[in-house]
Protein backbone atom coordinates (compact mmCIF):
# COMPACT_ATOMS: atom_id res chain seq x y z
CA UNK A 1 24.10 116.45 87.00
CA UNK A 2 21.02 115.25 85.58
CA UNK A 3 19.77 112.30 85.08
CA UNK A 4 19.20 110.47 81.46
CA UNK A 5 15.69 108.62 83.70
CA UNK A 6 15.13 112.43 85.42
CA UNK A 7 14.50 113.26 88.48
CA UNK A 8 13.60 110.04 90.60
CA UNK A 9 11.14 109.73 93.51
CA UNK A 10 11.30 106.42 96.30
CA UNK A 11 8.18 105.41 97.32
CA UNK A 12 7.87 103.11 100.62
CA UNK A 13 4.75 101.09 102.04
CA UNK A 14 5.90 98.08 104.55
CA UNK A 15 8.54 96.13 102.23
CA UNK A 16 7.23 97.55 99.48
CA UNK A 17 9.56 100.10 97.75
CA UNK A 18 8.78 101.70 94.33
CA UNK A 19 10.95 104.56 92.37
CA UNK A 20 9.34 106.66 89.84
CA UNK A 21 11.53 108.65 87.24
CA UNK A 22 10.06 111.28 85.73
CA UNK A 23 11.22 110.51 81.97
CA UNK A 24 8.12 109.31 80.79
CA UNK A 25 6.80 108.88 84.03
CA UNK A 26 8.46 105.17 84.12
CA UNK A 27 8.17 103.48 86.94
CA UNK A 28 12.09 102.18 87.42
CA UNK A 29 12.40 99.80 90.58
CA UNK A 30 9.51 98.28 92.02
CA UNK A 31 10.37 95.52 95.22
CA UNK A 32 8.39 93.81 97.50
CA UNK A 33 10.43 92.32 100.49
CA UNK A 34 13.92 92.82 98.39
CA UNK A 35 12.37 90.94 95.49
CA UNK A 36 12.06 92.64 91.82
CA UNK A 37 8.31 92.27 90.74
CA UNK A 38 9.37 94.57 87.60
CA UNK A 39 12.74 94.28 85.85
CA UNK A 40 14.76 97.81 87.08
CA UNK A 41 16.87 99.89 85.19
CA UNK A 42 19.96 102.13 85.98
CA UNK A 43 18.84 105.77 87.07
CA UNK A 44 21.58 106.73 84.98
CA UNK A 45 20.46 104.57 81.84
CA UNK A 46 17.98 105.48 78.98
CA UNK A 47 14.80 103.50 79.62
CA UNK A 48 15.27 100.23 77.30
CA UNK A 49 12.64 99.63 75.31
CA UNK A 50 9.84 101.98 76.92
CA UNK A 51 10.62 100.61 80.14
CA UNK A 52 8.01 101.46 82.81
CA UNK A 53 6.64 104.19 80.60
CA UNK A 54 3.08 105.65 79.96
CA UNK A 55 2.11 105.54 76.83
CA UNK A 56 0.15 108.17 75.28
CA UNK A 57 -1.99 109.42 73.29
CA UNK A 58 -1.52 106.40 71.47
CA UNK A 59 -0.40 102.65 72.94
CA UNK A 60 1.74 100.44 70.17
CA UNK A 61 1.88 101.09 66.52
CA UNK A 62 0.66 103.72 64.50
CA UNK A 63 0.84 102.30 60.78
CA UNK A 64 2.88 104.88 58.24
CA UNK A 65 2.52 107.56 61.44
CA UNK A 66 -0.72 108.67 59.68
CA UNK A 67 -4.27 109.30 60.77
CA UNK A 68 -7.13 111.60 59.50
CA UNK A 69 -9.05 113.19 62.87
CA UNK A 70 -11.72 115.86 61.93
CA UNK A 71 -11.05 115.75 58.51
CA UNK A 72 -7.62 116.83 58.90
CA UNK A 73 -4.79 114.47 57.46
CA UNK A 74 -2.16 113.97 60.29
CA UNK A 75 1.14 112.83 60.38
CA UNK A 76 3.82 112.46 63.39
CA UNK A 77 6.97 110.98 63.16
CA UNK A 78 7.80 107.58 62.44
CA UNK A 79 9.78 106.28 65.68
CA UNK A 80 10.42 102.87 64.17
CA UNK A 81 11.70 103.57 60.82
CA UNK A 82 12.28 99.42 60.48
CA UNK A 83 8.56 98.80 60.21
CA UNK A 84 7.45 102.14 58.80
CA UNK A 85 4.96 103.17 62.23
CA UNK A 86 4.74 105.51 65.44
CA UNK A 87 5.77 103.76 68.19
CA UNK A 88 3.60 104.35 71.57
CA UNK A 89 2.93 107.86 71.22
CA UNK A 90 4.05 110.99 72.32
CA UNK A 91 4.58 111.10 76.17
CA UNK A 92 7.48 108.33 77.01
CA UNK A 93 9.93 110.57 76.56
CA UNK A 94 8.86 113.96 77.51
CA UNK A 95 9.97 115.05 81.34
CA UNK A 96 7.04 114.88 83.61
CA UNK A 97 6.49 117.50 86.52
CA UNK A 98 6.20 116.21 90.25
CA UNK A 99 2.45 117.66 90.74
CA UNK A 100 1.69 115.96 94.34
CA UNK A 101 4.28 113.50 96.32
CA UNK A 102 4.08 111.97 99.72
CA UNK A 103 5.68 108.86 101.38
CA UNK A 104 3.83 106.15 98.95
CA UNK A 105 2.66 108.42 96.75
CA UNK A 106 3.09 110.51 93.49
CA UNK A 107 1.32 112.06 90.70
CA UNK A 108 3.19 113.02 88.00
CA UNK A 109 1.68 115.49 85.26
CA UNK A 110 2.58 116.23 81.42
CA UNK A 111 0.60 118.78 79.70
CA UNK A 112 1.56 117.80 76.57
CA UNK A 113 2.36 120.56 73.64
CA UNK A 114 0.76 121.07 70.42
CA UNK A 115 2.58 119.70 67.53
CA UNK A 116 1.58 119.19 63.50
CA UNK A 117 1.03 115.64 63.86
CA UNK A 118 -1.17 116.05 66.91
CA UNK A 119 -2.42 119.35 67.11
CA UNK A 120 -4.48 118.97 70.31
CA UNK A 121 -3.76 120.26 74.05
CA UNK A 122 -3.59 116.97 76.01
CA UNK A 123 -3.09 117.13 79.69
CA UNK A 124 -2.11 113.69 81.02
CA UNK A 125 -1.77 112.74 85.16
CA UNK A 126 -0.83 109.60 86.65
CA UNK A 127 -0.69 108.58 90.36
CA UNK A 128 1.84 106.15 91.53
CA UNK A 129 0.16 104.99 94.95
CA UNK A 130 1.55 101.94 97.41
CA UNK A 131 -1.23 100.39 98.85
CA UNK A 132 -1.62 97.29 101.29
CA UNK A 133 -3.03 95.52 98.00
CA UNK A 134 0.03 96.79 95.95
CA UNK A 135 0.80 99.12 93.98
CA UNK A 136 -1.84 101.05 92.39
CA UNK A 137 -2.09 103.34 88.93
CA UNK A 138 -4.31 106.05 87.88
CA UNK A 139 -4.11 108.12 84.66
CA UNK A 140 -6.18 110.61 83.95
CA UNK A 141 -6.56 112.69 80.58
CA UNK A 142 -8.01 115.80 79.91
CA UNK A 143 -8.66 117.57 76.68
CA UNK A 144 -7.64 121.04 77.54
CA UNK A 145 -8.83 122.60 74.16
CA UNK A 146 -11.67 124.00 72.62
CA UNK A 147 -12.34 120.84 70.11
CA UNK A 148 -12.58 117.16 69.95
CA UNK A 149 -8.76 115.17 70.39
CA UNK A 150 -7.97 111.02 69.85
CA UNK A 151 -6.59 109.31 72.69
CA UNK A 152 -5.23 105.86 73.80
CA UNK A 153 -3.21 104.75 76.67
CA UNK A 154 -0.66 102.35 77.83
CA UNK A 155 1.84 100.94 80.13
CA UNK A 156 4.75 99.03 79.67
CA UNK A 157 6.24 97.37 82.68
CA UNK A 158 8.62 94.63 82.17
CA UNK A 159 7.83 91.65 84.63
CA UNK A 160 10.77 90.13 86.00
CA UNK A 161 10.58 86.63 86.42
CA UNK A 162 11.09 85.63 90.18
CA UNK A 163 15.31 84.97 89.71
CA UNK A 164 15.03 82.41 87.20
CA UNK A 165 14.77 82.07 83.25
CA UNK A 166 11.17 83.37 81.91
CA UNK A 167 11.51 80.15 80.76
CA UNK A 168 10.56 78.90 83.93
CA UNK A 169 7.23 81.05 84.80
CA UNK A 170 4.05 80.50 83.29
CA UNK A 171 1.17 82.70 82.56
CA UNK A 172 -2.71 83.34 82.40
CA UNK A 173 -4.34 85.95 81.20
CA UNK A 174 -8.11 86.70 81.18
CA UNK A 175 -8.91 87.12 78.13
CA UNK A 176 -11.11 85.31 75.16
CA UNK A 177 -9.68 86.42 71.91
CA UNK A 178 -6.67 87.79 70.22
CA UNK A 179 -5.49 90.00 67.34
CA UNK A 180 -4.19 88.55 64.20
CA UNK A 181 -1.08 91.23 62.65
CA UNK A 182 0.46 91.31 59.84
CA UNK A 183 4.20 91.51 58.92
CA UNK A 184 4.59 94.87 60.32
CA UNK A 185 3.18 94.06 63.63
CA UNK A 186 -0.16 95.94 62.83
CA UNK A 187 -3.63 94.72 63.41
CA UNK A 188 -4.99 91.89 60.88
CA UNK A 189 -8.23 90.64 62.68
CA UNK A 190 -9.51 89.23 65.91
CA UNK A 191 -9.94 85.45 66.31
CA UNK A 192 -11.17 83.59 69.46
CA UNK A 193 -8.02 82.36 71.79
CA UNK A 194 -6.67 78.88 70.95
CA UNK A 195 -3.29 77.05 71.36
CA UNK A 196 -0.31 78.96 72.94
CA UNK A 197 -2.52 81.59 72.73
CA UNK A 198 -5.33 81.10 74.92
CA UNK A 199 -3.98 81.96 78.26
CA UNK A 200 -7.15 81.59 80.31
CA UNK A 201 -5.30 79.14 82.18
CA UNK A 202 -1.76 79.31 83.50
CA UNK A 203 0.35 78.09 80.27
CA UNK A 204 4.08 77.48 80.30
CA UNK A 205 6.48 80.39 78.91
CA UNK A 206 8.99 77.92 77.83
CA UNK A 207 10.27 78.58 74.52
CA UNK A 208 6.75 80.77 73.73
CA UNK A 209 7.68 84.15 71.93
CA UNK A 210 4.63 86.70 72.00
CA UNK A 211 4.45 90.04 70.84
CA UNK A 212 0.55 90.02 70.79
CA UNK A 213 -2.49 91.76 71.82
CA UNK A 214 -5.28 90.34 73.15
CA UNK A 215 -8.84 91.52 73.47
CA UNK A 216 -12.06 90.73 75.21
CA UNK A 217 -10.87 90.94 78.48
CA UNK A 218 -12.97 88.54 80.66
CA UNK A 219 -13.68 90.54 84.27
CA UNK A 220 -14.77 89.98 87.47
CA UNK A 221 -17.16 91.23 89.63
CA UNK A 222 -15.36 94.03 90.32
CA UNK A 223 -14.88 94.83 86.84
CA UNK A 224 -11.10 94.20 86.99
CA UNK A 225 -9.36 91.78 84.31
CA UNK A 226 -5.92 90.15 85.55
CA UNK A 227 -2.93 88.34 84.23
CA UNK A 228 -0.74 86.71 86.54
CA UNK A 229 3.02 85.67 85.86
CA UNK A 230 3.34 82.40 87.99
CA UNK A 231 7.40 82.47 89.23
CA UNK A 232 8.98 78.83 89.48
CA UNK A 233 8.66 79.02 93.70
CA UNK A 234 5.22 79.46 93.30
CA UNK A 235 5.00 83.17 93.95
CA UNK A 236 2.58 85.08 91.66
CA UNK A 237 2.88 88.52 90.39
CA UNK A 238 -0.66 89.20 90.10
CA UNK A 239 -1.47 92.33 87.59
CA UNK A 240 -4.83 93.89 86.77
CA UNK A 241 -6.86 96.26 85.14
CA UNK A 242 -10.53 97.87 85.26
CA UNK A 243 -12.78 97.78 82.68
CA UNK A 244 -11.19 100.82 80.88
CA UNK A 245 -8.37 97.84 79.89
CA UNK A 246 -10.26 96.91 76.87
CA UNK A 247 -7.12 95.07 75.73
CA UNK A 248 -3.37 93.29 76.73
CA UNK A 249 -0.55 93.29 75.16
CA UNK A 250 2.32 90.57 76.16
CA UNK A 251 5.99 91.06 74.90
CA UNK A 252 8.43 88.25 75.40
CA UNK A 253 11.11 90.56 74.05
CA UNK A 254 12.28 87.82 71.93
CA UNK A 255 13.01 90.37 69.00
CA UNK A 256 14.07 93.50 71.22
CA UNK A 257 17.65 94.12 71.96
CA UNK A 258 18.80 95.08 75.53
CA UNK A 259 15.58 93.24 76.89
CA UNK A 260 15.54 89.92 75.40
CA UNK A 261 13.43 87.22 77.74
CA UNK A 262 15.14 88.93 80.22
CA UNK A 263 11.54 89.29 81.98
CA UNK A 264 8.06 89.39 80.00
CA UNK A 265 5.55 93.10 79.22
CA UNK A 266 2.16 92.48 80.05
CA UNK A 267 0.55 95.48 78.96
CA UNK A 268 -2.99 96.76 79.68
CA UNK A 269 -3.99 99.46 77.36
CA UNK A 270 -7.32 101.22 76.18
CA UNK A 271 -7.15 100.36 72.13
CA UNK A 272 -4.85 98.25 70.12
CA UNK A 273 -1.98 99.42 67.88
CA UNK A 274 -3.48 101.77 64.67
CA UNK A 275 -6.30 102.54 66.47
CA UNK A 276 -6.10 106.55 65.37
CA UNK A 277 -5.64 105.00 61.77
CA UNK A 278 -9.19 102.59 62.38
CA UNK A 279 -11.15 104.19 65.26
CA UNK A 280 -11.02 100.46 66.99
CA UNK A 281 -12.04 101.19 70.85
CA UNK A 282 -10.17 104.84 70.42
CA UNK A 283 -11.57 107.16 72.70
CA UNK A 284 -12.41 110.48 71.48
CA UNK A 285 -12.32 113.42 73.79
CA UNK A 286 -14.83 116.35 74.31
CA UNK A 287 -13.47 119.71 75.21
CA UNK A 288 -13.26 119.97 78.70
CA UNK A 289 -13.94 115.84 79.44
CA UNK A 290 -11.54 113.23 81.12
CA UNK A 291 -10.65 109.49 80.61
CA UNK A 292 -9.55 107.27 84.00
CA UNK A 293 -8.10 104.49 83.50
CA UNK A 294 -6.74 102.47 86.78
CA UNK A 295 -4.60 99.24 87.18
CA UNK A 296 -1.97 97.83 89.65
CA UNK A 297 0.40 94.92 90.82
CA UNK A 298 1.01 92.95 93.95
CA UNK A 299 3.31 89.85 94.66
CA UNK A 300 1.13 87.07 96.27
């Protein structure tokens, strides 16, 4: 029979284990010495609320589902009809193929098809690797046509939060400003971090709802910009990004059914929502050319 997640693949480094489903390429399970670092789902469950899923060629909302690339006016369908936008692209729930797999490793491949609303041939691979220093992401894009294509990227894992209420955890986030939305959820402005909002230093999560993006990622010498979900026994889920990252998104889940504060999305993703609609840190791919962008989680 198969599987609503598709066909899964266990990963094992030490007491690290990791399973990978190949609907969306989500990352499902992921333990570290019997403890969840992200919040699982059933094998036999539809992924709640993009859960573990790359998202591509476009993170978060697209506003109305339309864009104008080339001169061409686009349109692709809206997947949240409540708020009138494209929801995180094309990819999450298209099967991925198993392109390479070992022990604590797997790359995963989707060469997406041309349709109306994106009319470009978009090969996407990402590389679920367990490391010593955790577990370690790689996407990779190609434009596999003979013009010029948009393209963002995602992730959405859903942090669990160490066996008690998020309420419990606190987090920090390196990053110096924020984006202001609107009542749909779509981009308003960009203001520096202040309040419940700047997250440069650990900050409680009790009783804070976010569904916000924020930008200006501060990194370190290696480029790298982290957020780190403290757990109440003083364990630390410690999740970063390289300079590709050029913003975070963090979902409480306050509003989402199925995954309410059950555990918190922290997000890295190349652009912000409507970025197809504004051209805000989109990339734009050359026949032929690639975009890499890397990230990863350990429990310290």
């Amino acid at each position: 029979m198969r599987s609503p997640s598709g066909q899964q693949i266990p990963l094992a480094h030490g007491d690290q284990h990791a399973t990978v489903a190949t609907v969306g390429a989500a990352l499902r399970e992921y333990t570290v010495a019997g403890r969840d670092v992200v919040v699982p789902f059933g094998e036999d469950q539809i992924a709640p609320a993009f859960h573990g899923m790359v998202l591509a060629p476009w993170p978060n909302r697209l506003r109305d589902g339309q864009y104008t690339f080339g001169g061409e006016d686009l349109q692709v369908a809206l997947s949240e009809p409540g708020r009138g936008t494209a929801l995180h692209g094309l990819a999450g729930w298209q099967e991925w193929r198993v392109e390479e797999r070992s022990g604590d490793a797997v790359t995963l491949r989707l060469d997406l098809p041309a349709s109306p609303g994106y009319p470009f041939l978009l090969s996407i691979a990402t590389t679920y690797a367990l490391t010593d220093e955790g577990l370690v992401i790689t996407t990779v894009a190609r434009n596999e046509g003979d013009g010029p294509l948009p393209y963002g990227v995602g992730f959405h894992p859903w942090f669990a939060p160490g066996g008690t209420a998020l309420d419990e955890c606190t987090l920090q986030l390196d990053a110096s400003a924020r984006v202001t939305v609107d009542e749909r959820l779509l981009p308003a402005g960009e203001v520096p971090v202040d309040g419940d909002f700047d997250l440069r230093s650990p900050r409680s999560l009790n009783g804070v709802a976010f569904d916000d993006a924020w930008v200006d990622p501060v990194a370190d010498a290696e480029g790298r910009s982290w957020a780190r979900l403290g757990w109440a026994d003083g364990s630390t889920v410690e999740i970063w990004a390289d300079a590709e990252a050029t913003a975070w998104q963090v979902c409480t889940g306050d509003e989402v059914a199925g995954v309410r504060r059950a555990g918190v999305a922290i997000e890295p993703m190349s652009c912000i929502a409507d970025a197809f609609r504004t051209g805000d840190r989109l990339v734009t791919l050359e026949p032929g050319a690639t975009h890499t962008l890397a990230w990863g989680m350990r429990l310290v």
